[in-house]
Protein backbone atom coordinates (compact mmCIF):
# COMPACT_ATOMS: atom_id res chain seq x y z
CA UNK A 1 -7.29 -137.86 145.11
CA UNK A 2 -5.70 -134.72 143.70
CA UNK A 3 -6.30 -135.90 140.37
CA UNK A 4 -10.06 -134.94 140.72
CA UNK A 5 -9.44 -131.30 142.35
CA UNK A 6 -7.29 -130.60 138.69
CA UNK A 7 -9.16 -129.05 136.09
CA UNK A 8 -6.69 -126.39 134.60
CA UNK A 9 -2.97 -125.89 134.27
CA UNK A 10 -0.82 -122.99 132.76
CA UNK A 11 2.10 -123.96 130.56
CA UNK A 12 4.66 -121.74 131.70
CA UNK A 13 6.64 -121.54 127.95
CA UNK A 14 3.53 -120.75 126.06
CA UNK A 15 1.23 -119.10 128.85
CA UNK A 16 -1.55 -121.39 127.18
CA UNK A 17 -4.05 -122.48 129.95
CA UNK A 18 -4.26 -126.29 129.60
CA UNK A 19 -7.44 -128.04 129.92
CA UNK A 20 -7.71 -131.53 131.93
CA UNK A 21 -7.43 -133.39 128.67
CA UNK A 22 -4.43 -131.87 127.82
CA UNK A 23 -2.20 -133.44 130.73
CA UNK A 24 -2.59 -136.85 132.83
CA UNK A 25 -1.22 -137.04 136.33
CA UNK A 26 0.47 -141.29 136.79
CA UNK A 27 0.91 -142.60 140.09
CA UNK A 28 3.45 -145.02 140.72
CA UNK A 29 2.70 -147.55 143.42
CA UNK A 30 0.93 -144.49 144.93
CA UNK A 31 3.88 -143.32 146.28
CA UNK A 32 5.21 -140.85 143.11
CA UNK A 33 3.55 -139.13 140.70
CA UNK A 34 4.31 -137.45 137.31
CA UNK A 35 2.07 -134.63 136.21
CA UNK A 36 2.77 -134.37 132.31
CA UNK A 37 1.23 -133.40 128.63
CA UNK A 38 2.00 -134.87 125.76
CA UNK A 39 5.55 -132.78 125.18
CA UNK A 40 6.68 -132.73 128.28
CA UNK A 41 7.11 -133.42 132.32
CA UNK A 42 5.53 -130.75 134.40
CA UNK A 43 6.29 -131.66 137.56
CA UNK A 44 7.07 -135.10 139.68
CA UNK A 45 7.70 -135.71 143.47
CA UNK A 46 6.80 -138.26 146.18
CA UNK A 47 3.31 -138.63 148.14
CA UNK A 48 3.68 -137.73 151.81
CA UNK A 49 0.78 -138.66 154.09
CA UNK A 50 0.53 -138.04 157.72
């Protein structure tokens, strides 16, 4: 799972690197996911598999 290949993000408004415990990544139904912190949504999309 992607989830475990994540260990550091950079917040593009601050340019603070982001540790793992500083942002969860949900799954919906395992077909979406939302990558977010605390203060905000990062990024979101739809799973594709071939």
């Amino acid at each position: 799972m992607i989830s475990d290949h994540i260990s550091l993000l950079m917040d593009k408004a601050s340019y603070r690197i982001l540790g793992s415990n500083e942002f969860t990544l949900d799954y919906k139904d395992d077909l979406a996911f939302i990558l977010k912190t605390k203060n905000e949504t990062l990024a979101y999309g739809i799973w594709f598999s071939d």
